[in-house]
C-alpha atoms as a PDB file:
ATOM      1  CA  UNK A   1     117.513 117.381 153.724  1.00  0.00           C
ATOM      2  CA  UNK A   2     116.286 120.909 152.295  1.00  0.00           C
ATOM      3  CA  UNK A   3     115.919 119.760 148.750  1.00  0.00           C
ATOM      4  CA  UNK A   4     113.896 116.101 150.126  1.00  0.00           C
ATOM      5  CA  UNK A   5     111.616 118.411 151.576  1.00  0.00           C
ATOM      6  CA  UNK A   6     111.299 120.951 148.652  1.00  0.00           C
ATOM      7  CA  UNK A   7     110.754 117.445 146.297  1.00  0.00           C
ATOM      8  CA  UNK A   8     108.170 116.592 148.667  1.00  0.00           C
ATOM      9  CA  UNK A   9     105.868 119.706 148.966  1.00  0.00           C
ATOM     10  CA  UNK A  10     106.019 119.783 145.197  1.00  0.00           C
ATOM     11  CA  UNK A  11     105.514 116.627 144.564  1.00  0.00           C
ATOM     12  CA  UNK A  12     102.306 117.370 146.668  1.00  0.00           C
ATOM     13  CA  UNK A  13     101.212 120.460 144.904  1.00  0.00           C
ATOM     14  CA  UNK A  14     102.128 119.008 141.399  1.00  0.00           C
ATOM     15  CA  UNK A  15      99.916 115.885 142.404  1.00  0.00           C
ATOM     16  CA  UNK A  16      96.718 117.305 144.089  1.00  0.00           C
ATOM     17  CA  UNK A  17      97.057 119.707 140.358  1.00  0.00           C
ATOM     18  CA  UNK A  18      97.199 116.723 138.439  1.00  0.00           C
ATOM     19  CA  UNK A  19      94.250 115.082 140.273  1.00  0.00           C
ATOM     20  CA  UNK A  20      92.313 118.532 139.836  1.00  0.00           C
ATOM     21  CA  UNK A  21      92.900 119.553 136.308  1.00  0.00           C
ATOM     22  CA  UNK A  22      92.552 115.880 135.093  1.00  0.00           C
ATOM     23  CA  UNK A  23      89.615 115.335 136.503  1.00  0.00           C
ATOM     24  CA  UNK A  24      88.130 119.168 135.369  1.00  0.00           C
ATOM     25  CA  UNK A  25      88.856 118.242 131.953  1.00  0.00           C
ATOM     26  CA  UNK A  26      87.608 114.562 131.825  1.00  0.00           C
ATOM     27  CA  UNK A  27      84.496 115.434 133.547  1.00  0.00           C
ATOM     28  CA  UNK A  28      84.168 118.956 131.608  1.00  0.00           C
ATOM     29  CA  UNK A  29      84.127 116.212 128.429  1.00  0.00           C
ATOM     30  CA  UNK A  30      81.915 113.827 129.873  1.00  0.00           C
ATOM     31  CA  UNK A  31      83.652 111.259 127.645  1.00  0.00           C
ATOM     32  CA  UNK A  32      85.274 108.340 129.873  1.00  0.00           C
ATOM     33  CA  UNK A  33      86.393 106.438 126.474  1.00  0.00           C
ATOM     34  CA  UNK A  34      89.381 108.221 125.517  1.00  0.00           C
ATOM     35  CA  UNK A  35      91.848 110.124 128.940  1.00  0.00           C
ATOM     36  CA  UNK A  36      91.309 113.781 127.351  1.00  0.00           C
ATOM     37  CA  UNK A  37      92.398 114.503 131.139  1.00  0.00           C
ATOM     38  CA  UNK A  38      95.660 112.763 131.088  1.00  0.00           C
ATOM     39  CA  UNK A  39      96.212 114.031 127.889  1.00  0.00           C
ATOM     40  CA  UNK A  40      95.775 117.538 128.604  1.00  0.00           C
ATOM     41  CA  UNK A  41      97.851 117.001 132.012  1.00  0.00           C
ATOM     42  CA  UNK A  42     101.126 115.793 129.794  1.00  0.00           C
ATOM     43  CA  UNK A  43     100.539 118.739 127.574  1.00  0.00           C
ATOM     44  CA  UNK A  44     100.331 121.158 130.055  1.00  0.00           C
ATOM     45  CA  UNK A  45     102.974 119.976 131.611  1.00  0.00           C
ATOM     46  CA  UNK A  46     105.375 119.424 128.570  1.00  0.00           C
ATOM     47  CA  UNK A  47     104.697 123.051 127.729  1.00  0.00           C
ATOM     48  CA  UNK A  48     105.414 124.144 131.355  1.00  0.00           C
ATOM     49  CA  UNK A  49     108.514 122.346 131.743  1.00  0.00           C
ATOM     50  CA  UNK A  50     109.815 123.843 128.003  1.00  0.00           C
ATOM     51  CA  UNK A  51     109.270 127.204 129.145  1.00  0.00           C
ATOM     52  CA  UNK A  52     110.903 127.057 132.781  1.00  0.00           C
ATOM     53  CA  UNK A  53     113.865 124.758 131.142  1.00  0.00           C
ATOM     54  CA  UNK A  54     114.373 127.597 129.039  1.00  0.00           C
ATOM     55  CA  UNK A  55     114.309 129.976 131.915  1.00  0.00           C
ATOM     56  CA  UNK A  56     116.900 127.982 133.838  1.00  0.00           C
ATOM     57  CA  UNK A  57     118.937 126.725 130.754  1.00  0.00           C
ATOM     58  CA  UNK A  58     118.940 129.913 128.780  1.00  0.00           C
ATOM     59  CA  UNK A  59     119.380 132.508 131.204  1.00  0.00           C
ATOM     60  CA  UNK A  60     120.450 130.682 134.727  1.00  0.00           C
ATOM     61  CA  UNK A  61     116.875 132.024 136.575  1.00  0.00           C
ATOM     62  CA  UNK A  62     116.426 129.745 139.421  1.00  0.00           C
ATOM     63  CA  UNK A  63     119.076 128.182 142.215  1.00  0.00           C
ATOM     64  CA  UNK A  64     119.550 124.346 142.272  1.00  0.00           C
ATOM     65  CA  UNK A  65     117.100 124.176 144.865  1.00  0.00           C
ATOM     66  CA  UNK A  66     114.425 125.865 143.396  1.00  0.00           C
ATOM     67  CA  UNK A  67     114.981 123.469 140.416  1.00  0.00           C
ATOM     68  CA  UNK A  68     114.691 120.545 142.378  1.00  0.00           C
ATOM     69  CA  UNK A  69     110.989 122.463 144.289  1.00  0.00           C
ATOM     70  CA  UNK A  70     109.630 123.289 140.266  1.00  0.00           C
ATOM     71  CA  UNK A  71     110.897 120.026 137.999  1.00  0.00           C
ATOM     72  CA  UNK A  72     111.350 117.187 140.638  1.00  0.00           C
ATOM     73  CA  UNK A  73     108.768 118.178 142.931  1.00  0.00           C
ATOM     74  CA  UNK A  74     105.588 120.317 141.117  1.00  0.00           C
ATOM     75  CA  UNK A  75     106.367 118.981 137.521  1.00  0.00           C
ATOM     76  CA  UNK A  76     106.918 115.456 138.462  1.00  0.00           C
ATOM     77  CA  UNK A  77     103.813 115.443 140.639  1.00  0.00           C
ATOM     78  CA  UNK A  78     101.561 116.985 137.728  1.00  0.00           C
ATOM     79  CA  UNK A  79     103.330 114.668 134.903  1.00  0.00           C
ATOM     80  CA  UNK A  80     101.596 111.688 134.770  1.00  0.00           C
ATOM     81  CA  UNK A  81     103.410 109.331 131.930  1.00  0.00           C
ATOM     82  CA  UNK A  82     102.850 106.004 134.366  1.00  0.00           C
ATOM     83  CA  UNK A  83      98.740 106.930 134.097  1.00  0.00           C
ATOM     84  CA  UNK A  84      99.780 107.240 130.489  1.00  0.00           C
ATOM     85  CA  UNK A  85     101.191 103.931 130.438  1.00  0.00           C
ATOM     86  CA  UNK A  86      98.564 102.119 132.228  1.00  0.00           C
ATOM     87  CA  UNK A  87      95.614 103.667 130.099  1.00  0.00           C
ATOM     88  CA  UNK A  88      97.387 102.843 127.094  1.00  0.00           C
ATOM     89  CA  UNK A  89      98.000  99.586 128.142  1.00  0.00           C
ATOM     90  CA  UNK A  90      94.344  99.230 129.290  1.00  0.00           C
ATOM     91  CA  UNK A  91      92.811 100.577 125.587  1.00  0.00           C
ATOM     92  CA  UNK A  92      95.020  98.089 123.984  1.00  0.00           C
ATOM     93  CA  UNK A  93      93.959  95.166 126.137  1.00  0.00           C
ATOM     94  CA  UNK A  94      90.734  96.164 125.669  1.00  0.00           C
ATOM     95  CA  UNK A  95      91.259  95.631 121.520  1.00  0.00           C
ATOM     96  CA  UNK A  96      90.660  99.908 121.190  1.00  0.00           C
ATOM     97  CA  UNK A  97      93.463  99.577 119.292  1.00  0.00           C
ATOM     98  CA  UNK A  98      92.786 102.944 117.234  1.00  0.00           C
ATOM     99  CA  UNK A  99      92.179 104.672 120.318  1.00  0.00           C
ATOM    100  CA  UNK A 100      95.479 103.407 122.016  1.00  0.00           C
ATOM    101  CA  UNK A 101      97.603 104.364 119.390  1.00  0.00           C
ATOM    102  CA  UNK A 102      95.887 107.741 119.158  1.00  0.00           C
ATOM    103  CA  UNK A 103      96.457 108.043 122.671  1.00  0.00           C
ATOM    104  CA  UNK A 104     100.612 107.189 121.946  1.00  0.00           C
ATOM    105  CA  UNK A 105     100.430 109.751 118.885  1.00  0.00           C
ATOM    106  CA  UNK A 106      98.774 112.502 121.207  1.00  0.00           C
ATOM    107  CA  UNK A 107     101.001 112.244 124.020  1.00  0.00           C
ATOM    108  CA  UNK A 108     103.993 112.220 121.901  1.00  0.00           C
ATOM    109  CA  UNK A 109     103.654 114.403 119.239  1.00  0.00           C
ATOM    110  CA  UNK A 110     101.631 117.250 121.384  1.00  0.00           C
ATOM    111  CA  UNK A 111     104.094 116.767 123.810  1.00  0.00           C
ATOM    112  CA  UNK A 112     107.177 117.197 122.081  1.00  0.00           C
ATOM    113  CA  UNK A 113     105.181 120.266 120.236  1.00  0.00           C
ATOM    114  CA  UNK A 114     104.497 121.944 124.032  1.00  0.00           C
ATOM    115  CA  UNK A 115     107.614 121.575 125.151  1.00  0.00           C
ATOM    116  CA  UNK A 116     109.117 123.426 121.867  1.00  0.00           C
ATOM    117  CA  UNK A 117     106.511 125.887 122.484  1.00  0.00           C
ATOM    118  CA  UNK A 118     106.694 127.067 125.837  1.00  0.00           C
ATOM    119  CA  UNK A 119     110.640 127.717 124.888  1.00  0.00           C
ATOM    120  CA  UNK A 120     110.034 129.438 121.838  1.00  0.00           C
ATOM    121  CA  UNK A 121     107.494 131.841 124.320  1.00  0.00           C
ATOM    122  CA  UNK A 122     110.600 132.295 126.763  1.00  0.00           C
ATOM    123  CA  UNK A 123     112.449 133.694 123.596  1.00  0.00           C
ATOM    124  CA  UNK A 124     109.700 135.551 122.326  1.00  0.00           C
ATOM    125  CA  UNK A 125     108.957 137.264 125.935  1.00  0.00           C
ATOM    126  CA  UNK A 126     112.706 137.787 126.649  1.00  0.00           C
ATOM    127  CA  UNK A 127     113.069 139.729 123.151  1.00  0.00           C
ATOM    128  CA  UNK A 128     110.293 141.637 124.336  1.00  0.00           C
ATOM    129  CA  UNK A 129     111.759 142.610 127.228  1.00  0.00           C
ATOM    130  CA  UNK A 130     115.367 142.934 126.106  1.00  0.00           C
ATOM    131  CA  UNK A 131     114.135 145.225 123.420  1.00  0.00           C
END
């Protein structure tokens, strides 16, 4: 019952952040033809989820439950690959074709690229203070 509860207060967290930071960036743009906001979301959170998967792969730093609080619960919550979906879906209906696929490119290749990064800084960091 612990964990359901540690899901659910970061699934809370990692939502209201989501709503926030999307909604920062797409406004901060003021350009409603392209979702800069989702797009920054997924990279943000690729590149959080890289670094804190290498902190609990590479060197064991958090407990099951605090696992299921930071990558079920915050991360999910701040992820938002349905929105994704459904705006990719919606520039593709709407014959933006170049603009959809841009959209699957972003996600996808920045994503991958943010996740690689924020290990690579848990390796760079953890030299640095192994040294």
């Amino acid at each position: 019952m612990t964990r359901i509860i540690l899901v659910g207060v970061g699934g809370f967290i990692g939502s209201i952040s989501r709503y926030l930071v999307s909604g920062f960036v797409q406004n901060g743009l003021k350009n409603f033809e392209f979702p800069y906001g989702t797009l920054v979301v997924n990279i943000l959170g690729c590149f959080v989820l890289g670094f804190l998967a290498q902190l609990a792969d590479g060197y064991g730093a958090f407990s099951s439950d605090v696992r299921a609080f930071l990558f079920v619960g915050i991360l999910g919550g701040f992820t938002t690959y349905s929105a994704f979906g459904g705006e990719t879906f919606n520039l593709l209906r709407d014959q933006e074709i170049i603009l959809g696929f841009l959209n699957i490119l972003g996600h996808l290749l920045f994503g991958l690229m943010a996740v690689w990064g924020g290990r690579s800084l848990v390796h760079l960091i953890w030299r640095q203070i192994c040294s």
